[in-house]
Protein backbone atom coordinates (compact mmCIF):
# COMPACT_ATOMS: atom_id res chain seq x y z
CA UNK A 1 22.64 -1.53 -92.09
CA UNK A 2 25.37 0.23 -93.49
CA UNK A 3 25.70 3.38 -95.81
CA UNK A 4 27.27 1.74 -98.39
CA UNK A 5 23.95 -1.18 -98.95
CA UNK A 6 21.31 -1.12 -101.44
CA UNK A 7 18.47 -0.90 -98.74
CA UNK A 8 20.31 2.20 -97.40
CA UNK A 9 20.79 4.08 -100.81
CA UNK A 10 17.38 2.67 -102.26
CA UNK A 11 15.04 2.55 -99.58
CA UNK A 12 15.97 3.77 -96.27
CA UNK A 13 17.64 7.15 -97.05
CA UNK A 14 15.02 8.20 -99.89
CA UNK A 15 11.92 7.94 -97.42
CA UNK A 16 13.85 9.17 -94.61
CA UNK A 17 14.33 12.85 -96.73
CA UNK A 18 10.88 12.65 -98.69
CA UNK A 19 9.32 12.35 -94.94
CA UNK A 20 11.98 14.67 -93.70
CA UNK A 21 11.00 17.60 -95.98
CA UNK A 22 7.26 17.06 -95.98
CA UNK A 23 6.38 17.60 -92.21
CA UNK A 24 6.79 21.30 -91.14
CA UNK A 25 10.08 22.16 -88.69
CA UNK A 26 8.18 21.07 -85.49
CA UNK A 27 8.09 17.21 -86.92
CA UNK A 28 11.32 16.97 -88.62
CA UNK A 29 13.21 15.84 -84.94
CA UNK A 30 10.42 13.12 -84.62
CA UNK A 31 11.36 11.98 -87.84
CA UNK A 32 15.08 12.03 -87.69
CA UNK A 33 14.89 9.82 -84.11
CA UNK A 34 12.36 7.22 -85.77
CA UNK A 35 15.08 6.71 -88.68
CA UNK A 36 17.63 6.78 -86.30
CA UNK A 37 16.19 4.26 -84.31
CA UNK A 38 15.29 1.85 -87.02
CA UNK A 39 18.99 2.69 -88.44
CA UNK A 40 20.52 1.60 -85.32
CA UNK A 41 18.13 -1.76 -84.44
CA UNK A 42 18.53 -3.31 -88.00
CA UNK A 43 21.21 -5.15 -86.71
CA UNK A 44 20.98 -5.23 -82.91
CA UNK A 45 17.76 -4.15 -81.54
CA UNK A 46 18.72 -4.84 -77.91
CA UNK A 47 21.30 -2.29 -77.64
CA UNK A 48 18.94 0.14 -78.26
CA UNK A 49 18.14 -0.24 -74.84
CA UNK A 50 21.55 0.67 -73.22
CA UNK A 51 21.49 3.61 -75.74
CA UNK A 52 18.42 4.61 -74.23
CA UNK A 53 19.91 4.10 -70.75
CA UNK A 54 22.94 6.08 -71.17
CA UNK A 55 21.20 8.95 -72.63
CA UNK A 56 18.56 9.15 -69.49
CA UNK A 57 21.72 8.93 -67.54
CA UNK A 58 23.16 11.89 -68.82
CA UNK A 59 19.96 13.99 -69.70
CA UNK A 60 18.71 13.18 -66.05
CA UNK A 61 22.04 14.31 -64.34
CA UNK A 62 21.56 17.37 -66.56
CA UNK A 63 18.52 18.29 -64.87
CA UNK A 64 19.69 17.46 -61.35
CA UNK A 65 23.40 19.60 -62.04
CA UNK A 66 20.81 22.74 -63.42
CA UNK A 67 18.52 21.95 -60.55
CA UNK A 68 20.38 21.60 -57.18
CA UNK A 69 23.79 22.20 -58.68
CA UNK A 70 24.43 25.80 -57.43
CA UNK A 71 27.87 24.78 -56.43
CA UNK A 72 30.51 23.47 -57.81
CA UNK A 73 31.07 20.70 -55.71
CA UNK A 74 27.24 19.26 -56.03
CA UNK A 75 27.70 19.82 -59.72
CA UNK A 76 30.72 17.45 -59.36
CA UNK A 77 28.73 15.17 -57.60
CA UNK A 78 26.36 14.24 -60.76
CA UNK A 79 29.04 15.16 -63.18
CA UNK A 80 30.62 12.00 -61.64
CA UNK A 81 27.90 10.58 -61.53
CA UNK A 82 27.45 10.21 -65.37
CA UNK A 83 30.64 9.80 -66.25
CA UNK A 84 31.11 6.77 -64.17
CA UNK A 85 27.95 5.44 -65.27
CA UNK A 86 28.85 5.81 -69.15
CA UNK A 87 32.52 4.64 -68.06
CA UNK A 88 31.07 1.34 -66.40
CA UNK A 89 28.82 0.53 -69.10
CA UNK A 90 31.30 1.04 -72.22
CA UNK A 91 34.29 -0.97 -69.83
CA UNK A 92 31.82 -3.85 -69.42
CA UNK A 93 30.65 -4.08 -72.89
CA UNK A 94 34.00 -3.78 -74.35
CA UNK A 95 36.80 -4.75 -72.42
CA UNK A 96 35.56 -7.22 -69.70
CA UNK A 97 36.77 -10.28 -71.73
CA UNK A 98 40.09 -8.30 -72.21
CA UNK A 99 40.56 -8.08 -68.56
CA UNK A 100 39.37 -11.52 -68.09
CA UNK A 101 42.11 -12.88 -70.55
CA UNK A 102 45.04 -10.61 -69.17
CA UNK A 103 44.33 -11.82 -65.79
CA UNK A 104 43.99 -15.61 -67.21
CA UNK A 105 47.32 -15.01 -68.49
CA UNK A 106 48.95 -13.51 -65.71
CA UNK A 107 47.63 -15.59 -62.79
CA UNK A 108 47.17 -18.87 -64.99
CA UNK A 109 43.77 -18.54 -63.92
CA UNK A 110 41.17 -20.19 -65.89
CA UNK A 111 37.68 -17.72 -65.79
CA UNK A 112 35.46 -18.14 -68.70
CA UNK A 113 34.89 -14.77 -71.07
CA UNK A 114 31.93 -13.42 -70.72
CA UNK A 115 31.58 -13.31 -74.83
CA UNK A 116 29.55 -10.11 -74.70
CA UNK A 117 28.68 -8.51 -78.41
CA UNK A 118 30.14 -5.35 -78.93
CA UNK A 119 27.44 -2.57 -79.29
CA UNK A 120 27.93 -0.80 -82.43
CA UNK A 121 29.12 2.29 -82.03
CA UNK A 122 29.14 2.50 -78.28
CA UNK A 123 32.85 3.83 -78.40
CA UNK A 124 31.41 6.89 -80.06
CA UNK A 125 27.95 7.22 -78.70
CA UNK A 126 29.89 7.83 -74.95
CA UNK A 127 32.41 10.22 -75.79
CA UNK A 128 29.27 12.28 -77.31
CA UNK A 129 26.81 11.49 -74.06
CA UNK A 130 30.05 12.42 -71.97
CA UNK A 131 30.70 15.56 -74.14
CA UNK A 132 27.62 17.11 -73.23
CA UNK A 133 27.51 16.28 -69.41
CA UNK A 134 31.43 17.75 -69.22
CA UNK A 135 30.41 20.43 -71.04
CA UNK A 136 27.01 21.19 -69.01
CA UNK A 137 29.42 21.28 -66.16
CA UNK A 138 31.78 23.85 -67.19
CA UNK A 139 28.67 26.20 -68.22
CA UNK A 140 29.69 25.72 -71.82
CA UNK A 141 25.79 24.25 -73.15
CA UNK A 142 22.89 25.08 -71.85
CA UNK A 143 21.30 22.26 -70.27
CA UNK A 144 18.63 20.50 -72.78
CA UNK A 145 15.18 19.88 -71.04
CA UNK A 146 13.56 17.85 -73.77
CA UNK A 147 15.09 14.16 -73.50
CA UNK A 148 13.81 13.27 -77.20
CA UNK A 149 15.55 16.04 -78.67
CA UNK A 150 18.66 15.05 -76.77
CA UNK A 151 18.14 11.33 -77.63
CA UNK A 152 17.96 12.71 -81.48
CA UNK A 153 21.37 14.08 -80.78
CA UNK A 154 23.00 11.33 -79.34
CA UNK A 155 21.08 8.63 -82.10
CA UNK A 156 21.39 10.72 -85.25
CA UNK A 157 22.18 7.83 -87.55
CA UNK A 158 24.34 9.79 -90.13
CA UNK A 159 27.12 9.65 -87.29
CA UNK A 160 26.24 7.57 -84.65
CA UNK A 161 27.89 3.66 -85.65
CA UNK A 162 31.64 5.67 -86.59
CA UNK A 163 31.64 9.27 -86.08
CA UNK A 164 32.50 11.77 -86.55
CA UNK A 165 32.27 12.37 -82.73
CA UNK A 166 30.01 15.02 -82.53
CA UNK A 167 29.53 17.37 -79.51
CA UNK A 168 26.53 18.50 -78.00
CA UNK A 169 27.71 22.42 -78.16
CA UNK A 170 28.36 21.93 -81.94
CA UNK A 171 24.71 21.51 -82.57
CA UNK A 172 22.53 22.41 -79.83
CA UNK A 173 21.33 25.37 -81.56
CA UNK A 174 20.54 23.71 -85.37
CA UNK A 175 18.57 20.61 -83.33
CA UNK A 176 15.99 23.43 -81.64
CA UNK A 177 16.10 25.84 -85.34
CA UNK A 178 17.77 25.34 -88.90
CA UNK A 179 17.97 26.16 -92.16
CA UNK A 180 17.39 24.22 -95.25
CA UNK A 181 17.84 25.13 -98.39
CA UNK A 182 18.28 23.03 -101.65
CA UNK A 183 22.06 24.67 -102.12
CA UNK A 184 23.02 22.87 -98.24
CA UNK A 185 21.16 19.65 -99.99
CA UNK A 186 22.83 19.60 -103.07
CA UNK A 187 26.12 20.37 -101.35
CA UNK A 188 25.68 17.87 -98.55
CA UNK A 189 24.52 15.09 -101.67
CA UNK A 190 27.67 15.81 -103.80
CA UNK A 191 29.82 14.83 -100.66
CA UNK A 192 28.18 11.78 -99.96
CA UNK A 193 28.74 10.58 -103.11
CA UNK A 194 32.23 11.34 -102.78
CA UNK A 195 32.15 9.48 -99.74
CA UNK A 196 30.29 6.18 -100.91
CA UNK A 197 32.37 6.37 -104.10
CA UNK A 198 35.68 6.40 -101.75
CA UNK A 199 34.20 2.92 -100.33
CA UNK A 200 33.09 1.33 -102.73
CA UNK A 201 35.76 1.68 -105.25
CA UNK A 202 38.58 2.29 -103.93
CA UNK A 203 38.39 1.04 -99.97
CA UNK A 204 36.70 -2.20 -100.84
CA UNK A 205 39.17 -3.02 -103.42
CA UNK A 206 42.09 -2.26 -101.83
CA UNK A 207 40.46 -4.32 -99.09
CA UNK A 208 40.86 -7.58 -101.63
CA UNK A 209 44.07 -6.60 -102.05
CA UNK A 210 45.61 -6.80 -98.63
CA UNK A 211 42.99 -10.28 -98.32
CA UNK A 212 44.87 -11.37 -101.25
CA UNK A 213 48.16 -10.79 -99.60
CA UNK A 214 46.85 -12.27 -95.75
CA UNK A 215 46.49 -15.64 -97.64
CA UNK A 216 49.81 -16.23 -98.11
CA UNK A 217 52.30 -17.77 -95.49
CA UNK A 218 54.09 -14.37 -94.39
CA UNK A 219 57.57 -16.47 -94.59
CA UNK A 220 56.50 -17.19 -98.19
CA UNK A 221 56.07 -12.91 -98.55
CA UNK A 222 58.60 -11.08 -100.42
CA UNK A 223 60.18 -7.81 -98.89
CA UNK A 224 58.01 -5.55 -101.67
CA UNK A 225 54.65 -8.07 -101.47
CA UNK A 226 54.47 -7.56 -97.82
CA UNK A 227 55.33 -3.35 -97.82
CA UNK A 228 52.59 -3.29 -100.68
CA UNK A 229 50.03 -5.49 -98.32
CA UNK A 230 51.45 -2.93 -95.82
CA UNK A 231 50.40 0.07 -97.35
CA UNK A 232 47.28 -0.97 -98.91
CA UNK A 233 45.91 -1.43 -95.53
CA UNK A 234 46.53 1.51 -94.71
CA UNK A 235 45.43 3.13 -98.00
CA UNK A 236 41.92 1.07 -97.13
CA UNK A 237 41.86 1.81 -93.94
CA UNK A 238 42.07 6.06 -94.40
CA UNK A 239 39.89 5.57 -97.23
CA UNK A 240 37.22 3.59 -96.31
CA UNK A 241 36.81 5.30 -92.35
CA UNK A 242 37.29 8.91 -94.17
CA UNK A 243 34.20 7.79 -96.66
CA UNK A 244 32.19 7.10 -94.24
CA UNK A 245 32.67 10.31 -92.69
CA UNK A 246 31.90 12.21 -96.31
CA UNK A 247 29.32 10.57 -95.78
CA UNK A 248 28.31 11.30 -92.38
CA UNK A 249 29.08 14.79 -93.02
CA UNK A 250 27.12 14.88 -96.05
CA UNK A 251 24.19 13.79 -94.72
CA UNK A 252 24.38 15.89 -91.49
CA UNK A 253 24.32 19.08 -94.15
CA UNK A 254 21.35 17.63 -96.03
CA UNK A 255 19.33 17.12 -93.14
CA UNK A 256 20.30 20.93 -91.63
CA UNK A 257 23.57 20.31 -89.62
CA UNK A 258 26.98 20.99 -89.74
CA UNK A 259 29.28 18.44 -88.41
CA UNK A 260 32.94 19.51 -88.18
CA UNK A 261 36.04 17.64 -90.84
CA UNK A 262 37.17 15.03 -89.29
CA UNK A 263 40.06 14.26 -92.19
CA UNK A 264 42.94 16.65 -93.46
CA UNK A 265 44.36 14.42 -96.02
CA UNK A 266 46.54 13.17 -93.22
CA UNK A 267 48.56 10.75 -95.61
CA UNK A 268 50.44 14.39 -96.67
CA UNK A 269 51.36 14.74 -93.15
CA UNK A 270 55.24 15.80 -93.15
CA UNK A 271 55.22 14.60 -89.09
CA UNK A 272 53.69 12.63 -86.72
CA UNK A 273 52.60 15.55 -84.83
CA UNK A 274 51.65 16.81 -88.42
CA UNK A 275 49.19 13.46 -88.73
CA UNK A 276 47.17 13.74 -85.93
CA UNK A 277 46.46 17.16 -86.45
CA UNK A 278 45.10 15.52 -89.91
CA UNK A 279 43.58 12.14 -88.64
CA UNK A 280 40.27 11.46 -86.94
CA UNK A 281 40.19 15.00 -85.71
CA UNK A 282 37.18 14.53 -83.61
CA UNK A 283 38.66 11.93 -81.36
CA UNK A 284 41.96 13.69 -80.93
CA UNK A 285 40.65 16.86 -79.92
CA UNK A 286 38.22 15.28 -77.37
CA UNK A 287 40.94 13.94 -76.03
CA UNK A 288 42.53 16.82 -75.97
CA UNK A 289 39.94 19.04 -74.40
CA UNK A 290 38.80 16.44 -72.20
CA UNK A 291 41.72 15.05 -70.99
CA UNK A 292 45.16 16.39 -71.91
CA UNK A 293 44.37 20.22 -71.07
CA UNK A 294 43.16 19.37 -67.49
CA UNK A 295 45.94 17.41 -66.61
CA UNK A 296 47.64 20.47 -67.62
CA UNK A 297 48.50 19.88 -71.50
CA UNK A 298 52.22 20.94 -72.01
CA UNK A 299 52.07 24.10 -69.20
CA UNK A 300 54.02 21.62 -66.69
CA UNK A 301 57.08 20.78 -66.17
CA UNK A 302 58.65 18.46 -68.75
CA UNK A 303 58.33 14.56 -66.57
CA UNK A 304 54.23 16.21 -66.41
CA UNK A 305 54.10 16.64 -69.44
CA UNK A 306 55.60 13.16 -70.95
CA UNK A 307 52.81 12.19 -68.15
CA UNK A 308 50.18 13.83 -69.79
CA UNK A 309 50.92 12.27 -73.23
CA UNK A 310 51.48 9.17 -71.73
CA UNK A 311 48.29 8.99 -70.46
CA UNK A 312 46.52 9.98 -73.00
CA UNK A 313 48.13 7.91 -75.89
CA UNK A 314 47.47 4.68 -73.40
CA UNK A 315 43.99 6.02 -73.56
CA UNK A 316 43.70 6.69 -77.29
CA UNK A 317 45.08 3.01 -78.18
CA UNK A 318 42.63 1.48 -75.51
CA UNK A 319 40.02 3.55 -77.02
CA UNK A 320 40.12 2.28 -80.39
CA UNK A 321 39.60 -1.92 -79.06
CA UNK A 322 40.31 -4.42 -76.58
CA UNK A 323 43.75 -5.85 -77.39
CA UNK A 324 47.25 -5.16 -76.26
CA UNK A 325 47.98 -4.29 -79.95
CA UNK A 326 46.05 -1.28 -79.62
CA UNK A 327 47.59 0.19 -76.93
CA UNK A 328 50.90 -0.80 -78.36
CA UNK A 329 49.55 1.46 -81.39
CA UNK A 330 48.85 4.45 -79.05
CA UNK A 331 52.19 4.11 -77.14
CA UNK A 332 53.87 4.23 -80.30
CA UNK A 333 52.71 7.21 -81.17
CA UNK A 334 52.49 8.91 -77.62
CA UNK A 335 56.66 8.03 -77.78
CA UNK A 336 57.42 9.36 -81.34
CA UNK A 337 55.72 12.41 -80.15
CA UNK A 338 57.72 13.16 -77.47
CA UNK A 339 60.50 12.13 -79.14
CA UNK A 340 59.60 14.73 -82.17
CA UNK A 341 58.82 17.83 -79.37
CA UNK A 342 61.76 17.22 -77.38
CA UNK A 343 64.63 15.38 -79.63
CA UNK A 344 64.69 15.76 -83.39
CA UNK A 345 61.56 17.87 -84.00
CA UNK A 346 63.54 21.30 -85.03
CA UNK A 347 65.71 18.99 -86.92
CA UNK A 348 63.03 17.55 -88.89
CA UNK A 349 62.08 20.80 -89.41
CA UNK A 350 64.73 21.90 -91.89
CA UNK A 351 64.97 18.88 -93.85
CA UNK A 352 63.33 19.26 -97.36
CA UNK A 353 60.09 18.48 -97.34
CA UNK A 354 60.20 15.42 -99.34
CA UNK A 355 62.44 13.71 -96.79
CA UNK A 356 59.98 14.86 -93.97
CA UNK A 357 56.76 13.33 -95.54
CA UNK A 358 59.02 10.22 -96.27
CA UNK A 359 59.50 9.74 -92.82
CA UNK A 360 55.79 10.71 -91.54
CA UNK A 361 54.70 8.10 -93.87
CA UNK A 362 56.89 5.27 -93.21
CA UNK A 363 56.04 6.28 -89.17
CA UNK A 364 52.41 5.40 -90.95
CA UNK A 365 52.03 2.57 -92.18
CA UNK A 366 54.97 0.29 -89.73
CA UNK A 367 52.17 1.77 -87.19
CA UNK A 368 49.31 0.56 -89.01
CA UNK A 369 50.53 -3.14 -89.28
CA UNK A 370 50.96 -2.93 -85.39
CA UNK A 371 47.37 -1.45 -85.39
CA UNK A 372 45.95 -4.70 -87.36
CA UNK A 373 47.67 -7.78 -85.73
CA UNK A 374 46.05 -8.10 -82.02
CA UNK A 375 48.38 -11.55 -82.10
CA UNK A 376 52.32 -10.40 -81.04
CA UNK A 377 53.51 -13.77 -82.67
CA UNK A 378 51.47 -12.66 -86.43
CA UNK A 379 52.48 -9.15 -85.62
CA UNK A 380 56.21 -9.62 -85.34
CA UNK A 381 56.12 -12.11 -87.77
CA UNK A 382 54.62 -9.63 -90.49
CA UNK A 383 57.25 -6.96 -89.50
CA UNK A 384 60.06 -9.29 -89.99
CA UNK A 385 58.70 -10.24 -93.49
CA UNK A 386 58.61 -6.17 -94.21
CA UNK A 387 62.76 -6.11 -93.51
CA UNK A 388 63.48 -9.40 -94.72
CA UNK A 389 64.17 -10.88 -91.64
CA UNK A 390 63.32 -14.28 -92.44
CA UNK A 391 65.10 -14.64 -95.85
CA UNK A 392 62.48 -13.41 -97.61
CA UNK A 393 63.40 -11.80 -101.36
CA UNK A 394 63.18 -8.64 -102.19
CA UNK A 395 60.50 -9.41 -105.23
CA UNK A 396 58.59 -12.15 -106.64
CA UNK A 397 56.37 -13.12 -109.08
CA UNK A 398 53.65 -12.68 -106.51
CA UNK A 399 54.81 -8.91 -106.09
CA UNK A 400 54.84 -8.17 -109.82
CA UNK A 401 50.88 -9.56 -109.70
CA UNK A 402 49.82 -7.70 -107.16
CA UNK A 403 51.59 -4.49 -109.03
CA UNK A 404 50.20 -5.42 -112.04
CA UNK A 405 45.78 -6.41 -110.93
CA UNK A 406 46.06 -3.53 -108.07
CA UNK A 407 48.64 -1.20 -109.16
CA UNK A 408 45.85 1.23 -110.48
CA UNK A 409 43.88 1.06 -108.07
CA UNK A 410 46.87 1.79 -105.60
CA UNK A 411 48.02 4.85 -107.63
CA UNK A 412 44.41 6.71 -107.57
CA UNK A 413 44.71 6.16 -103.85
CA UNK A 414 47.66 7.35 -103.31
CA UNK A 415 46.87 10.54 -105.27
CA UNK A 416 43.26 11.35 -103.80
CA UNK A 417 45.39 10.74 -100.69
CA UNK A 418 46.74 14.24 -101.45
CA UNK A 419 44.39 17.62 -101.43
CA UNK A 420 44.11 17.06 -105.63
CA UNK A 421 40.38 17.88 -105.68
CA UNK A 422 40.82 20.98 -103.79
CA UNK A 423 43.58 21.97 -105.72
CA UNK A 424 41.66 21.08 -109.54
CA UNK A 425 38.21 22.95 -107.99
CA UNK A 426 40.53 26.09 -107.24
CA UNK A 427 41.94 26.04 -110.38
CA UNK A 428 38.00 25.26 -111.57
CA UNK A 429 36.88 28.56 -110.31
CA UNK A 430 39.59 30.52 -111.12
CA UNK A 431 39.37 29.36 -114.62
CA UNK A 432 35.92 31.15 -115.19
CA UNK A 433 32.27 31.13 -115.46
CA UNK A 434 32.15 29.49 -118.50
CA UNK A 435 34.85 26.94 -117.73
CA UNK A 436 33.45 26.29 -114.10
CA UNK A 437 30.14 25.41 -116.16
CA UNK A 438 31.41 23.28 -118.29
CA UNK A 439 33.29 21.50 -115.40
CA UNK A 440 30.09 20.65 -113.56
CA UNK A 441 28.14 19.35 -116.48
CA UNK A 442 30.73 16.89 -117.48
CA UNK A 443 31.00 16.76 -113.48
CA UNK A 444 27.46 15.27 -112.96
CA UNK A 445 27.80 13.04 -115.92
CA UNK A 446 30.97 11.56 -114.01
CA UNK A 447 28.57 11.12 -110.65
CA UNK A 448 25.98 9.36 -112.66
CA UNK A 449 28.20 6.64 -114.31
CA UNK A 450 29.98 5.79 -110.79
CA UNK A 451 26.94 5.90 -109.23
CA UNK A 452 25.76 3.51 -111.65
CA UNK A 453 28.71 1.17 -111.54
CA UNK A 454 28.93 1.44 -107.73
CA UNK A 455 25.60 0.21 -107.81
CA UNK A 456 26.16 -2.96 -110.12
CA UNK A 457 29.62 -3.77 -107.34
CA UNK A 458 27.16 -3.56 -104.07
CA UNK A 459 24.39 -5.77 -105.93
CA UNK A 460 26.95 -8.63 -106.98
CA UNK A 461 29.27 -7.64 -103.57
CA UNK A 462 28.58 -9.71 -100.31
CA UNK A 463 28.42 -7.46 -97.04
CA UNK A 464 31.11 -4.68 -96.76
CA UNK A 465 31.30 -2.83 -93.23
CA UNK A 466 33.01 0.10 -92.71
CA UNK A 467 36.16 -0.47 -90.70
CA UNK A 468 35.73 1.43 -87.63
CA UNK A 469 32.52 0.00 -87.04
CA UNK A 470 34.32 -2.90 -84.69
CA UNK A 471 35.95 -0.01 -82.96
């Protein structure tokens, strides 16, 4: 089941909330796990049982690091414990045939995959079950003694399939006692609106556009068809995985919880270092905490800390799948960072501002064709198209109709790319009473109609994932 599905919007969310809000505070957990357990077995009931297992996992090692933990070294013990547990289980599920084809490859060896299905969401689930058990260890949460309200945590279906990765700490307080009130509702509806809208209208059709664009022999490709296929993946693919965190978020604030941004409008980024400051905040920072500061971060010598990002760029581009593209990805990055703190960074610095989001973006979207290709031959073959490398023109007819079905499309991306909305509901406010009323009437009239029209695309659209969910 996915947000963005007429049994989500029509059936499943509705009686979730109506049930939600009817039972008093001492039910409303109970309810949130059911949904979130039905949520998460409409596609794959099976895995709920390794969600289940990780979660006793961590919640039991809890217990035995409050209980007999009263040193640091036996805390250690179940600390490791769980994390090599959660480690094991994510490794098996998602990169077992990975190591079984690099070692085919390597040794000419000839062992079959194991063809395992990848649990949905299992990427994100175990950075959150890890969270809490790294946490509980440095005396940061308290540990939680009743499982079901941790299993709520870890299962909560507004972010569980893509994020945003959510730590214990930032809601161990709101799962025992919270507030509801209809402004937090109405707030927490608006955004998910914003967020389905994002998806539906925008993600899904630039989507078509860079299908549109795959279907044509990439020596075929001019030099402007294949940048435009270039950057409306990556257009689709900021879009479609920031929607579905609107909408995570969204829901998290109508239900009583605060889940932390997880975009900046990183497409304004004037850097690299600038983007992923901007871009899937949760996972960088967990990384960040988690790994990068306790290797020592950048308070080590200079080869330590090229180590450090080394390590944990590898880890980032392993993170997001099993293919040598995607650590490619993170190495790219992990390089242009160190290259940007210890080369040309104060020089890119004083450059007008213009010139420094010209280069951030390029950086962009030449690393978002590596992210998509997981085949080196299609890969290289793309990137060759982008520079001409094959003879390919400059423009073609093909170009011009891409430009001409797409190019609107592609321009109210590229703006909403930028903080516009913040800017206009500044403006908005500052503008007055009366103005800020008249704003939000035309405002919900504008919600209604695109609600409406979203509605009529996801009855006559076939099934539209979000893109992270393979990740």
């Amino acid at each position: 089941m996915v947000f963005s599905s007429i049994p989500f919007l029509f059936f499943f969310l509705p009686l979730c909330m109506i049930l939600y809000y009817a039972v008093p505070f001492s039910l409303k957990n109970g309810i949130l796990l059911f949904f979130s357990l039905i949520f998460y077995a409409w596609g794959e009931p099976v895995y709920i049982l390794l969600m289940i297992f990780a979660t006793l996992v961590d919640y039991g090692n809890g217990l035995l690091m409050e209980r007999f933990g009263n040193t640091k070294a036996k805390r250690r013990i179940f600390l490791c414990c769980s994390i090599v547990v959660n480690l094991s289980v994510l490794g098996f599920f998602k990169y077992a045939d990975f190591a079984i084809h690099t070692i085919n490859g390597i040794f000419g060896t000839a062992i079959e995959p194991l063809k395992l299905g990848l649990p949905v969401g299992i990427s994100f689930f175990t950075f959150q079950t890890m969270s809490y058990i790294i946490d509980l260890y440095r005396g940061e949460v308290k540990t939680e003694h009743n499982y079901f309200t941790y299993l709520t945590y870890v299962s909560m279906f507004p972010q569980l399939v893509a994020g945003p990765i959510v730590r214990f700490a930032d809601i161990q307080e709101r799962l025992h006692q919270r507030r509801h009130t209809l402004e937090a509702f109405e707030t927490g509806l608006l955004r998910f609106m914003q967020g389905l809208f994002k998806k539906v209208l925008l993600a899904n059709q630039l989507g078509a556009l860079w299908k549109d664009i795959q279907v044509v022999e990439v020596s075929q490709l001019s030099v402007g068809a294949a940048w435009i296929g270039a950057a409306a993946y990556t257009l689709q693919l900021y879009l479609d995985f920031s929607a579905y965190s609107d909408m995570a978020i969204g829901m998290g604030q109508m239900l009583g919880f605060r889940f932390n941004e997880n975009f900046h409008y990183p497409l304004s980024s004037v850097s690299v270092t600038d983007f992923w400051r901007r871009w899937h905040i949760s996972l960088s920072t967990w990384f960040r905490d988690y790994i990068y500061i306790p290797l020592g971060g950048n308070r080590v010598s200079v080869v330590k800390h090229l180590r450090n990002m080394f390590v944990v760029w590898f880890l980032t581009g392993l993170w997001h799948g099993a293919s040598w593209n995607f650590v490619l990805w993170g190495l790219y990055y992990g390089v242009l960072l160190a290259l940007e703190k210890y080369v040309w960074g104060k020089g890119l610095a004083k450059i007008p501002k213009v010139f420094q989001h010209l280069y951030a973006i390029l950086i962009v979207v030449f690393g978002f064709v590596i992210f998509y290709f997981d085949n080196t031959t299609n890969l290289f073959t793309y990137l060759s198209a982008m520079f001409g490398g094959a003879g390919n023109p400059l423009l073609d007819v093909d170009c011009l109709w891409y430009l001409g079905n797409y190019g609107v499309i592609l321009l109210i991306a590229c703006v909403l790319s930028f903080p516009v909305y913040p800017w206009l509901a500044k403006k908005v406010s500052q503008a007055g009473e009366r103005v800020a009323n008249v704003t939000s009437l035309v405002g919900m009239l504008c919600y209604g109609v695109l609600f409406v029209i979203v509605t009529a695309c996801l009855v006559s659209d076939t099934y539209n994932p979000f893109l992270y969910f393979r990740f």
